[in-house]
Protein backbone atom coordinates (compact mmCIF):
# COMPACT_ATOMS: atom_id res chain seq x y z
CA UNK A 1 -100.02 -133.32 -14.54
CA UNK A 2 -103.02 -130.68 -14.47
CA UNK A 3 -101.81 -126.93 -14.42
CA UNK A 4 -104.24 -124.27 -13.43
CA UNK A 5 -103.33 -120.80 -13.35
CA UNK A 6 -105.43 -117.32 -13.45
CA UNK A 7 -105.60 -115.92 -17.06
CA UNK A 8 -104.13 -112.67 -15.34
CA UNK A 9 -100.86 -111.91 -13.84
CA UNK A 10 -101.18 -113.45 -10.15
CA UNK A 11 -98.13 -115.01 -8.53
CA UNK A 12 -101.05 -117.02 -5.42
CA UNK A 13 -103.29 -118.03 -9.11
CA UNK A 14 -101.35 -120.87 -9.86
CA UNK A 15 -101.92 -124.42 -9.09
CA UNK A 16 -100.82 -128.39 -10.34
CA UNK A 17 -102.89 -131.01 -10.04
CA UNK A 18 -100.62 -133.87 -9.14
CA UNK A 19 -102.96 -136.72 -7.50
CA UNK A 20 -105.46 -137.44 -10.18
CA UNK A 21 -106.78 -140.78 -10.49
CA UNK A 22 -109.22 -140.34 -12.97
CA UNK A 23 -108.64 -137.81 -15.92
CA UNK A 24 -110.98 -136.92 -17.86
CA UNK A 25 -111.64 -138.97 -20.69
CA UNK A 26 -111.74 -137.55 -24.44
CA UNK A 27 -115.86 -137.23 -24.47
CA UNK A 28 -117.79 -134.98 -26.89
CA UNK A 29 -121.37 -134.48 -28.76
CA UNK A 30 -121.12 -133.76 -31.99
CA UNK A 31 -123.61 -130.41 -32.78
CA UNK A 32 -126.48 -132.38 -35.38
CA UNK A 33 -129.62 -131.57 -35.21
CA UNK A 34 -132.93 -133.72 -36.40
CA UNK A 35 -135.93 -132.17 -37.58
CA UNK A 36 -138.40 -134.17 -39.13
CA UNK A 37 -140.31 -133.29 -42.24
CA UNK A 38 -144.06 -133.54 -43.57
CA UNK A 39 -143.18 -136.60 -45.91
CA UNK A 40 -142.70 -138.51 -42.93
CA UNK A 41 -138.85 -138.45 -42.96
CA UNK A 42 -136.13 -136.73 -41.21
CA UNK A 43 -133.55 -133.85 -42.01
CA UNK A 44 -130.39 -133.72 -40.37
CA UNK A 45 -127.73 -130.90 -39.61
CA UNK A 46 -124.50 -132.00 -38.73
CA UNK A 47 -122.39 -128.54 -37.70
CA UNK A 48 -119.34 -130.78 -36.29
CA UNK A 49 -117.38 -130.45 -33.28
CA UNK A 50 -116.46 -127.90 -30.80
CA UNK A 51 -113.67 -128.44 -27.74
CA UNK A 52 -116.10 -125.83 -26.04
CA UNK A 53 -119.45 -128.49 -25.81
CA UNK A 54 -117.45 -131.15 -23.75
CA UNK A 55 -117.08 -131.46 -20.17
CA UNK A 56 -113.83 -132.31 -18.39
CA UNK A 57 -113.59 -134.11 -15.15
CA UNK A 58 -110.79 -134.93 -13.04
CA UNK A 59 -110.69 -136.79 -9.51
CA UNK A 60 -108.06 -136.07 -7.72
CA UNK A 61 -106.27 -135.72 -3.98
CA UNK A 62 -105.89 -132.38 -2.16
CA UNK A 63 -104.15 -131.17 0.63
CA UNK A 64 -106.68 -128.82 2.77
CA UNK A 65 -104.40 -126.16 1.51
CA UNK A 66 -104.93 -127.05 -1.90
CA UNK A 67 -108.52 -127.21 -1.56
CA UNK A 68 -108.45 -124.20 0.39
CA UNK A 69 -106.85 -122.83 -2.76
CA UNK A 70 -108.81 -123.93 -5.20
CA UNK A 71 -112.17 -123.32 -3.38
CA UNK A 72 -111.05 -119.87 -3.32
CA UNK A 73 -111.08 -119.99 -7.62
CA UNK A 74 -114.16 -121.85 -7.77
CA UNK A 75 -116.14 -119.48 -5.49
CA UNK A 76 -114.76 -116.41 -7.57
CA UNK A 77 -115.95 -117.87 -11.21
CA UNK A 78 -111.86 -117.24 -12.22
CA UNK A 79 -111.31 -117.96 -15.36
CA UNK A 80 -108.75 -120.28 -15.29
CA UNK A 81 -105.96 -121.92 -18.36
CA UNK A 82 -105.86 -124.97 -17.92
CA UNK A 83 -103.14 -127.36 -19.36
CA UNK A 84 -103.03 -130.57 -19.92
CA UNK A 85 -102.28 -133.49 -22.46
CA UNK A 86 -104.61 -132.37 -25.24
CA UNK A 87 -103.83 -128.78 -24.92
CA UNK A 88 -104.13 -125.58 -23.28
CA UNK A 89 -107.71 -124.48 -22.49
CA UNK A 90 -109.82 -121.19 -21.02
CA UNK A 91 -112.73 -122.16 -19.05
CA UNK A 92 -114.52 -122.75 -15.60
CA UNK A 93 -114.93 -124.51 -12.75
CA UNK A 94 -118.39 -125.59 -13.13
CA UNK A 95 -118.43 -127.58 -10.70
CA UNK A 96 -116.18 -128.71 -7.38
CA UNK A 97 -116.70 -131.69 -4.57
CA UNK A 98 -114.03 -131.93 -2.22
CA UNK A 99 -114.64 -134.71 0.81
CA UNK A 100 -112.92 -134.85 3.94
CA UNK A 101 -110.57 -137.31 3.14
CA UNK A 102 -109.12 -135.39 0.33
CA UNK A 103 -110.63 -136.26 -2.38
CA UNK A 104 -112.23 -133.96 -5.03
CA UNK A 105 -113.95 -134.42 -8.09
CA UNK A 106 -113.79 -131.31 -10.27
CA UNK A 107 -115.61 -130.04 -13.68
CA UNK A 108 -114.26 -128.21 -15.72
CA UNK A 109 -116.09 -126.22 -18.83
CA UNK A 110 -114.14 -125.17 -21.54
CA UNK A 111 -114.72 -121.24 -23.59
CA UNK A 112 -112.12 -122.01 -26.09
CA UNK A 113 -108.69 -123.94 -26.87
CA UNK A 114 -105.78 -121.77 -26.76
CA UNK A 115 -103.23 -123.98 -27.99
């Protein structure tokens, strides 16, 4: 399971993501950098890893009012905690598609790990 919920107090800011077929594989960039130099080579920069440079997208099934719900978060940039298998995370929606059937595919950018 997915949990959402409002980074303030709200008892309506809560939601679970139940339906999710696809969840958001573990996918990141590492920060390098290449530059190249006047004797024809290349320097690199390798500043590792951040949880914050990776997107996270789930596909899921909604109910109209979960979609309702969650539209509602999306369209007022919330910042959400969202919990799941690798951890607990502040971020965004960046991005929401929810069809008529009930399906949705949702982004999700993270600002930091909280846990």
């Amino acid at each position: 399971m997915i949990f959402l919920s409002k980074t303030t107090a709200d008892i309506d800011g809560r939601m679970v993501l139940r339906n999710y077929q696809v969840s958001g594989e573990y996918e990141n960039t590492a920060r390098i950098s290449r530059d190249k130099t006047l004797d024809g080579g290349s320097a690199f920069s390798h500043l590792g890893v951040s949880d914050t440079d990776r997107d996270f997208v789930v596909e899921c099934r909604m109910t109209p009012d979960e979609g309702a719900k969650f539209k509602a978060l999306f369209a007022n940039a919330t910042v959400l905690r969202i919990s799941f298998w690798e951890g607990v995370f502040k971020g965004y929606v960046y991005r929401f598609k929810w069809r008529r059937d009930g399906k949705a595919t949702i982004t999700f950018l993270f600002m930091e790990k909280m846990a």
